[in-house]
Protein backbone atom coordinates (compact mmCIF):
# COMPACT_ATOMS: atom_id res chain seq x y z
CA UNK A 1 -52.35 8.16 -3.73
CA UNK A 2 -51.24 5.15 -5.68
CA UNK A 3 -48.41 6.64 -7.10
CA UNK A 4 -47.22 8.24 -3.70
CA UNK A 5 -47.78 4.50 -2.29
CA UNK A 6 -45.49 3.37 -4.71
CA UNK A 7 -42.67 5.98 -4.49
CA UNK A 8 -42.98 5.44 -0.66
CA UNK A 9 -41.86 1.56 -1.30
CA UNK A 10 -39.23 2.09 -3.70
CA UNK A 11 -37.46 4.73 -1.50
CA UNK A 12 -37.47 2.48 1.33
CA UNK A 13 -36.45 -0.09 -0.43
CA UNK A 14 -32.94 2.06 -2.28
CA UNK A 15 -32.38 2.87 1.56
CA UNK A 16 -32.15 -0.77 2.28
CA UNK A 17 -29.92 -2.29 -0.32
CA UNK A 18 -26.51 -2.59 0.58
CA UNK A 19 -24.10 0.15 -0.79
CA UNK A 20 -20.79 -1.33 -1.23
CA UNK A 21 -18.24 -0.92 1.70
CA UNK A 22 -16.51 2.32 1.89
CA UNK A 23 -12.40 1.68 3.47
CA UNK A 24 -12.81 0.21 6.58
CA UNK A 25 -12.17 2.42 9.71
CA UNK A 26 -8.90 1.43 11.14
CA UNK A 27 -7.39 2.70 14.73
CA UNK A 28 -4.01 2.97 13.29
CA UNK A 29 -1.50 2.73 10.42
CA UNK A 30 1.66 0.61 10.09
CA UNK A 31 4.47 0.42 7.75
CA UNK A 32 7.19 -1.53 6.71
CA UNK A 33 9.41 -1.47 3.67
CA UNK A 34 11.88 0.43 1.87
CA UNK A 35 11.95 3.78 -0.35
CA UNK A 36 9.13 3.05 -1.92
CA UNK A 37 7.57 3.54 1.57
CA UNK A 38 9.76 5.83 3.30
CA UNK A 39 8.75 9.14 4.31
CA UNK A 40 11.64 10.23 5.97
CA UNK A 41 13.12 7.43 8.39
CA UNK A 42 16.40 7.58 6.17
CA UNK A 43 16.96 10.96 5.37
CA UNK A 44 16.91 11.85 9.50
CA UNK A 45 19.31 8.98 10.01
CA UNK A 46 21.67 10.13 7.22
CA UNK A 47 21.29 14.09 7.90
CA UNK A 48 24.98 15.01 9.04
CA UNK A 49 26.66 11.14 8.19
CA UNK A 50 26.74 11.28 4.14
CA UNK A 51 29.73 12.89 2.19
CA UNK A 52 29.07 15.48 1.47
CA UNK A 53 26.96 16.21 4.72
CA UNK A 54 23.72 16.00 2.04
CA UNK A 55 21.18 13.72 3.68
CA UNK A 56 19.55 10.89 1.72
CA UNK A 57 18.07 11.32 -0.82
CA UNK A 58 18.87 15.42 -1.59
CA UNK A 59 16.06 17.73 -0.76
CA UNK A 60 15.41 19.35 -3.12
CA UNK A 61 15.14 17.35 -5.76
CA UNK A 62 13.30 15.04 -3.63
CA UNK A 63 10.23 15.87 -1.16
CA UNK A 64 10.62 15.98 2.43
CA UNK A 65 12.89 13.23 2.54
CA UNK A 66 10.89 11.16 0.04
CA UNK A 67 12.49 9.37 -3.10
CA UNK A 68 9.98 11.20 -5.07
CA UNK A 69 9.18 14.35 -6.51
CA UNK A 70 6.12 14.85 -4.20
CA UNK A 71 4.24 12.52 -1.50
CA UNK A 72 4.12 8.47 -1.91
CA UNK A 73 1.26 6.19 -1.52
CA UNK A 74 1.81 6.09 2.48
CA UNK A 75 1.07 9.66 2.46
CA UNK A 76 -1.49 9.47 0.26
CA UNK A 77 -3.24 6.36 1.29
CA UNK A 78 -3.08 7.69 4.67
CA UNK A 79 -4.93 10.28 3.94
CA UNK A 80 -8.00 8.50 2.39
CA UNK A 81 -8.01 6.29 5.63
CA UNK A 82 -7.65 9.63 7.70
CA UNK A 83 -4.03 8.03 9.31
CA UNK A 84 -0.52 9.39 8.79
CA UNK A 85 1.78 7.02 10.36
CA UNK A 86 4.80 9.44 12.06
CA UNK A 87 8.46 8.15 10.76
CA UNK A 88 9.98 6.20 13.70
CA UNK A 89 13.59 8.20 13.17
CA UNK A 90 11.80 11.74 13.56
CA UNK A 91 13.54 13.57 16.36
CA UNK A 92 10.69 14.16 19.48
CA UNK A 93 8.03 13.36 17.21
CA UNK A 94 4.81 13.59 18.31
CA UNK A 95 2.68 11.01 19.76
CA UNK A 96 2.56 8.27 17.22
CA UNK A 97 -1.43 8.54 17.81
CA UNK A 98 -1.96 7.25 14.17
CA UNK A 99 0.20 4.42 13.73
CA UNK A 100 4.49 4.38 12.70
CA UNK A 101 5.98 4.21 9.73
CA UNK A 102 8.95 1.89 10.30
CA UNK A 103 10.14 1.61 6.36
CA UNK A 104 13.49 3.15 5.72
CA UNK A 105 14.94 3.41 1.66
CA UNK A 106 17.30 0.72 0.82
CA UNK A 107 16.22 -1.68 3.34
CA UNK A 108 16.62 -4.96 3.14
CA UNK A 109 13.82 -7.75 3.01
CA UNK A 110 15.32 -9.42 6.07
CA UNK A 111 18.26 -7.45 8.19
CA UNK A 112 20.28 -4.21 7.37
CA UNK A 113 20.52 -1.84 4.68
CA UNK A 114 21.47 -2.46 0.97
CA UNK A 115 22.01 1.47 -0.15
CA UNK A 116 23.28 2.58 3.20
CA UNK A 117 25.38 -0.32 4.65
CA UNK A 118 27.40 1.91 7.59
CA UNK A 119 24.20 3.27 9.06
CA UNK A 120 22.04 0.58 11.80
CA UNK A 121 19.16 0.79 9.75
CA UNK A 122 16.82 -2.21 9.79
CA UNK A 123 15.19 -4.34 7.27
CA UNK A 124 11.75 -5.13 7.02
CA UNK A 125 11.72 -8.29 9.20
CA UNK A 126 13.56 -6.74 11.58
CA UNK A 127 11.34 -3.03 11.44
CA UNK A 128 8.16 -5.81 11.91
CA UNK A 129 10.54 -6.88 15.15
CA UNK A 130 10.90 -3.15 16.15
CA UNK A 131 6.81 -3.57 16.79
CA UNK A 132 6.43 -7.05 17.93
CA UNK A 133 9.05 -7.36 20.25
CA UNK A 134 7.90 -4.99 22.71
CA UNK A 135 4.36 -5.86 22.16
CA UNK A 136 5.29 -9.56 22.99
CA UNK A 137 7.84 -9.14 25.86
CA UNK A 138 4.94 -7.68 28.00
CA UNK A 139 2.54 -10.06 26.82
CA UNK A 140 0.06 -8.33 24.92
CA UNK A 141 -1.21 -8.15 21.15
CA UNK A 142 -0.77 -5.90 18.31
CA UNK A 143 -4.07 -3.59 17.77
CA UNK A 144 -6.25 -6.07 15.43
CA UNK A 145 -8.24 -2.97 14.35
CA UNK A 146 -5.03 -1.57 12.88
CA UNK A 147 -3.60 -1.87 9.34
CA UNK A 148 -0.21 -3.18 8.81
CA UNK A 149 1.27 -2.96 5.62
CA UNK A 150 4.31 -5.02 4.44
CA UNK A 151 6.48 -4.32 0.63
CA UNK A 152 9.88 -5.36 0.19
CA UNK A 153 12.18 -7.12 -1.80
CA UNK A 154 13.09 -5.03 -4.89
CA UNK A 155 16.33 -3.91 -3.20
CA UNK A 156 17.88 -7.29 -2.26
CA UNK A 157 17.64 -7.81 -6.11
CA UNK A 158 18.85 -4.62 -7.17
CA UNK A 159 21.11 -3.47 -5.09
CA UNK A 160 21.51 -6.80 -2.64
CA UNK A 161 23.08 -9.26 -5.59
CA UNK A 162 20.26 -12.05 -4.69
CA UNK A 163 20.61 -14.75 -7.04
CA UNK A 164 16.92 -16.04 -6.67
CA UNK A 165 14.27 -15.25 -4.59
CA UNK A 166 13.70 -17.84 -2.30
CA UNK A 167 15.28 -16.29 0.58
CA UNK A 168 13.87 -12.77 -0.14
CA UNK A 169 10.22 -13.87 -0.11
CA UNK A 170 10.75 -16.04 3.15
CA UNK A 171 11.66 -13.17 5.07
CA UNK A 172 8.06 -11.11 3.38
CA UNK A 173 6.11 -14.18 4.70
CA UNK A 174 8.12 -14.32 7.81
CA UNK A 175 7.01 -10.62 8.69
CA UNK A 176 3.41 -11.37 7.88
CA UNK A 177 3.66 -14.10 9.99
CA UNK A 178 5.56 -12.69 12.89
CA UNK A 179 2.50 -10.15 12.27
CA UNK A 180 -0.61 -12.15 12.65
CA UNK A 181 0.93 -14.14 15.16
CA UNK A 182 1.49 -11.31 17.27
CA UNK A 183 -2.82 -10.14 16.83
CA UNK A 184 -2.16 -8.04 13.54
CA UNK A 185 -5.85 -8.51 11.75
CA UNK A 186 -5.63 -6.42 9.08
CA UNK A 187 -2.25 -6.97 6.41
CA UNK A 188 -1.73 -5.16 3.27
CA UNK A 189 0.97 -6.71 1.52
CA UNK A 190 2.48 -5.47 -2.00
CA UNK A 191 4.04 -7.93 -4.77
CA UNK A 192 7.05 -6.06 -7.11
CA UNK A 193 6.68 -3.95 -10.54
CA UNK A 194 8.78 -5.63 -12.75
CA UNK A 195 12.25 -4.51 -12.13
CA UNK A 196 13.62 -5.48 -15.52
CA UNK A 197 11.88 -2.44 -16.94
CA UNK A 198 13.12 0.27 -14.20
CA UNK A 199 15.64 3.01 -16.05
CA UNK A 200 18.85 1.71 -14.07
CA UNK A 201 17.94 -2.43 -15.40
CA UNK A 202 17.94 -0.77 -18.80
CA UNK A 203 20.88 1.34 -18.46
CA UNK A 204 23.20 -1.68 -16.46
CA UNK A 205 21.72 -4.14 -18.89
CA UNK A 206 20.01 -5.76 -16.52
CA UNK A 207 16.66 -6.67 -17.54
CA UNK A 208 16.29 -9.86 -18.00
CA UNK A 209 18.07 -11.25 -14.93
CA UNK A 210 15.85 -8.35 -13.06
CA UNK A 211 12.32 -9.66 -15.21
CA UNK A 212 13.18 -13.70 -13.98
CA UNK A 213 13.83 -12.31 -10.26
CA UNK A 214 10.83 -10.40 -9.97
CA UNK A 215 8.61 -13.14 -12.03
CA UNK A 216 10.12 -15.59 -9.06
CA UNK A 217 9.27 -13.39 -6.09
CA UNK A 218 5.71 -12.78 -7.20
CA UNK A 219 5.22 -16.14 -7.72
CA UNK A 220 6.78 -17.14 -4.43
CA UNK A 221 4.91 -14.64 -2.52
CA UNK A 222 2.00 -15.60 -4.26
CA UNK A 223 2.10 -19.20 -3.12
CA UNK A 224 3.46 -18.22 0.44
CA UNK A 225 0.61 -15.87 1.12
CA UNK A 226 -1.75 -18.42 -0.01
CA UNK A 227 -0.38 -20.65 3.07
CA UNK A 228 -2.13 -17.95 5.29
CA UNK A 229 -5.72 -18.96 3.53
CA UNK A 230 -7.11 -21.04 6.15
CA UNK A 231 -6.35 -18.53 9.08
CA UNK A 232 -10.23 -17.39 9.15
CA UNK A 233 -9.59 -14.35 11.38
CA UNK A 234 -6.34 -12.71 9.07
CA UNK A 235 -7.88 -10.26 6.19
CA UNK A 236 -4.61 -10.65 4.41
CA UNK A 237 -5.36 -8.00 1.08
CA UNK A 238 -2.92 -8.49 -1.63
CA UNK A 239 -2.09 -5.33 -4.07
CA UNK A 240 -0.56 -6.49 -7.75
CA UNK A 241 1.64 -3.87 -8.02
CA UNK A 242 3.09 -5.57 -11.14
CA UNK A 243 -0.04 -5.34 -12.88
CA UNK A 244 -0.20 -2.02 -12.43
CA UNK A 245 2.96 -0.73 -13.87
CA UNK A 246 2.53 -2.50 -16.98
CA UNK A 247 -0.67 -1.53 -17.50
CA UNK A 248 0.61 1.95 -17.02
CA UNK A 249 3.79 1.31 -18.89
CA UNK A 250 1.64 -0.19 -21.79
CA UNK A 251 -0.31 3.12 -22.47
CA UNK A 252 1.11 5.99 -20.30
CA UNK A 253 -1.32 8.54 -21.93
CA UNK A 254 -4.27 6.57 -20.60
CA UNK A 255 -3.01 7.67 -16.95
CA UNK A 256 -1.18 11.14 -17.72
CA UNK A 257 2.19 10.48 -18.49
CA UNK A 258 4.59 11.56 -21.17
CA UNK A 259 7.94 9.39 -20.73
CA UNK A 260 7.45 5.55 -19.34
CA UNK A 261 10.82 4.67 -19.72
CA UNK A 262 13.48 8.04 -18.92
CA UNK A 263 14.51 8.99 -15.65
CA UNK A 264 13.41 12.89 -14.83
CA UNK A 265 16.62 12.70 -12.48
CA UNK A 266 20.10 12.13 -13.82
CA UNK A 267 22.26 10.96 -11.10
CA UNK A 268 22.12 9.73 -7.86
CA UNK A 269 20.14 10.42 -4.46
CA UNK A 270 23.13 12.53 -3.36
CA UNK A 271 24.96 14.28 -6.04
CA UNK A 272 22.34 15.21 -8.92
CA UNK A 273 23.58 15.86 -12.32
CA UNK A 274 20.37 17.05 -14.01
CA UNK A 275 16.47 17.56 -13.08
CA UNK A 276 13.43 17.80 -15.66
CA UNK A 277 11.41 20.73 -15.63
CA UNK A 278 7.73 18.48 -15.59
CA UNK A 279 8.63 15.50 -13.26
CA UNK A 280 4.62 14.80 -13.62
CA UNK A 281 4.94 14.39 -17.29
CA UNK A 282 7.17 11.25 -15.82
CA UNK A 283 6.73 7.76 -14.32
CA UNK A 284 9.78 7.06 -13.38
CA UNK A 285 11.43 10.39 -10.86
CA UNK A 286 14.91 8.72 -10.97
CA UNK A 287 16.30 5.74 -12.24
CA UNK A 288 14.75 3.35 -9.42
CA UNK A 289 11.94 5.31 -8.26
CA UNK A 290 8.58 6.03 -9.17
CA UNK A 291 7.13 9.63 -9.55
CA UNK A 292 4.30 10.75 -7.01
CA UNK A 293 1.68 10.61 -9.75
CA UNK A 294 2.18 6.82 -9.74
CA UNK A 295 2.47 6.98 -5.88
CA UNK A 296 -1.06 7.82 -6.21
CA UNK A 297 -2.22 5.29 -8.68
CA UNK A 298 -0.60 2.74 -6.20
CA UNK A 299 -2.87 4.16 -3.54
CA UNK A 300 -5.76 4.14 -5.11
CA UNK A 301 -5.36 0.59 -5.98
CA UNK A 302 -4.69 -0.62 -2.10
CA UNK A 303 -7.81 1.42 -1.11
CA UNK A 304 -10.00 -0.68 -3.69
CA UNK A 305 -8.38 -3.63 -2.88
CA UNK A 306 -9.29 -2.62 0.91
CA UNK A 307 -12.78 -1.42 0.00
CA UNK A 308 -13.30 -4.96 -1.63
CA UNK A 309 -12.33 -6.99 1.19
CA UNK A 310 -14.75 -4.40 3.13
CA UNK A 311 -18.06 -5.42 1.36
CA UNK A 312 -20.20 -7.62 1.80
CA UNK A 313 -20.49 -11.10 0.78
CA UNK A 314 -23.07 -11.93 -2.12
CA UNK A 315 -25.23 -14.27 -0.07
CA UNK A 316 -25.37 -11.04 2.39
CA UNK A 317 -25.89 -9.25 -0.65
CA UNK A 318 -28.90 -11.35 -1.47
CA UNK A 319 -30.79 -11.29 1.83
CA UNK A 320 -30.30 -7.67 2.39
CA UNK A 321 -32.34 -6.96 -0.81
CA UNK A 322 -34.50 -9.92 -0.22
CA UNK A 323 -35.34 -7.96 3.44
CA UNK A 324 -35.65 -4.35 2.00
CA UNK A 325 -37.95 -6.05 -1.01
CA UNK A 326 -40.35 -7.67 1.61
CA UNK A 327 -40.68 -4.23 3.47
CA UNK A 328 -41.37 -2.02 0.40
CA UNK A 329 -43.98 -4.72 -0.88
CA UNK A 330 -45.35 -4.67 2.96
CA UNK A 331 -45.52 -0.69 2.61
CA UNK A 332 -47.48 -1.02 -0.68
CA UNK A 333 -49.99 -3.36 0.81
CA UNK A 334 -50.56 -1.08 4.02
CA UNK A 335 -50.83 1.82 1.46
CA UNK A 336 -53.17 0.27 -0.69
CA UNK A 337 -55.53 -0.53 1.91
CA UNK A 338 -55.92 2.74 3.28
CA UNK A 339 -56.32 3.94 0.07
CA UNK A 340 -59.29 1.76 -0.67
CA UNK A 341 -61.01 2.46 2.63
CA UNK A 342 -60.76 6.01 1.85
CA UNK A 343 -62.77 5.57 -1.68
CA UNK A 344 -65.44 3.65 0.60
């Protein structure tokens, strides 16, 4: 009876402790950025404009109008969260019940297009605008259960001739802020791989000026985020997306791939000279872009930076177990005292 006492209290007491946070449940999904992001805002916008009448980028190569080989983190983030934002550009699309997905490739950090200068495509301040303005204009708030997720920047470097990043990593902190200022809650934002080691750096000769850029913009964004520390309400959740792709690019066998520096595309997102037969065996699917194996590794690492914000904190920690303890030793006292009236 002892023993049964016993395995009674320690039972209650594993159902007490506090299991660590699983990804908190969000009403909706938002997204702004570039190609790294898009999942099909630019290839409906360019279907019937490009020469030839190819949309951007080519399908196939590319999936569903992604600049990868297969799905990118939205998609695949989205589906851990059980959201999948619907491109704003779709034609009729559905009821955008789980949140928009405003990013469009070659965006801009602050207004137009970089890749696609002819086309009225927006940047990533102004895609924030595309939400806020609305939302403000009738006087209301942005969903605070919802997740917003902001990553730009690597094409006003690449493609955008910035000199330095001041200006780049203003407009990032200006669309957080236009953000939370407008009842965004929840804000996901991503810092840059380091562009110096991206195939078309190496093949340009552009690595170092592309290494210094991106070590500037992190470290800008860095310090302009931090400016958003004493807003006790804003769960801003940074991703180090530069940490990543070295660590990746230091040992590629460690996370399944073959080549960490070779392009499985030769050519560009419209006229395609050459294609690998095992774009997995890859990190990099062209000579910008990432393949959707690494999509995923980015994905994973947002949800754990998510899941982290989502536990609890230590001294919560503490009293939880301090709570669950004082109940199992109350079960074992209750238990031994009917136990020792029943050998009366």
């Amino acid at each position: 009876m002892k023993k049964q006492a016993v395995a009674v209290g320690f039972v209650l007491l594993s159902f007490m402790l506090p299991l660590k946070a699983n990804a908190a449940s969000f009403s909706k999904f938002y997204v702004f950025g570039d190609s790294l992001s898009d999942t099909g805002n630019v290839f409906t916008a360019t279907n019937g404009l490009a020469t030839p009448t190819t949309a951007i980028p080519q399908e196939p190569p590319y999936f569903q109008g992604r600049f990868s080989n297969d799905q990118v983190w939205v998609d695949y983030l989205g589906n851990q969260l059980g959201l999948n934002p619907t491109p704003y550009l779709i034609s009729n699309p559905t009821i955008p019940n789980q949140g928009i997905n405003f990013a469009v490739g070659g965006a801009s950090s602050g207004q137009g297009n970089a890749v696609v200068p002819s086309a009225p495509l927006p940047g990533v301040l102004e895609q924030v605008g595309l939400l806020t303005q609305p939302i403000l204009q009738a006087n209301q708030k942005l969903d605070p259960n919802a997740l917003y997720a902001v990553w730009g920047g690597a094409n006003d470097y690449v493609f955008g001739q910035a000199t330095n990043a001041a200006q780049t990593v203003q407009n990032l902190s200006d669309s957080v802020g236009l953000l939370a200022s407008s009842g965004a809650k929840n804000i996901l934002v991503f810092n840059l791989p380091d562009l110096g080691k991206i195939p078309f750096a190496l093949a340009t000769g552009l690595s170092s000026n592309l290494t210094a850029l991106t070590n500037d913009h992190n470290k800008r964004l860095a310090e302009e985020l931090g400016k958003f520390s004493n807003s006790s309400d804003l769960n801003l959740i940074s991703v180090d997306v530069f940490s990543l792709f070295n660590q990746v690019q230091a040992n590629p066998g460690k996370f399944g791939f073959q080549d960490a520096v070779n392009p499985c595309v030769v050519g560009n997102f419209q006229t395609i000279i050459s294609v690998c037969p095992q774009p997995n065996d890859y990190l990099f699917f062209d000579s910008v872009h990432p393949t959707t194996g690494v999509h995923k590794l980015v994905a994973d690492t947002a949800l754990a930076e998510i899941e982290a914000k989502s536990a609890p904190e230590p001294a919560i920690n503490l009293g939880i177990l301090a709570l669950g303890a004082f109940g199992a030793v109350g079960v074992l006292k209750r238990q031994q005292k009917k136990v020792s009236r029943s050998d009366c």
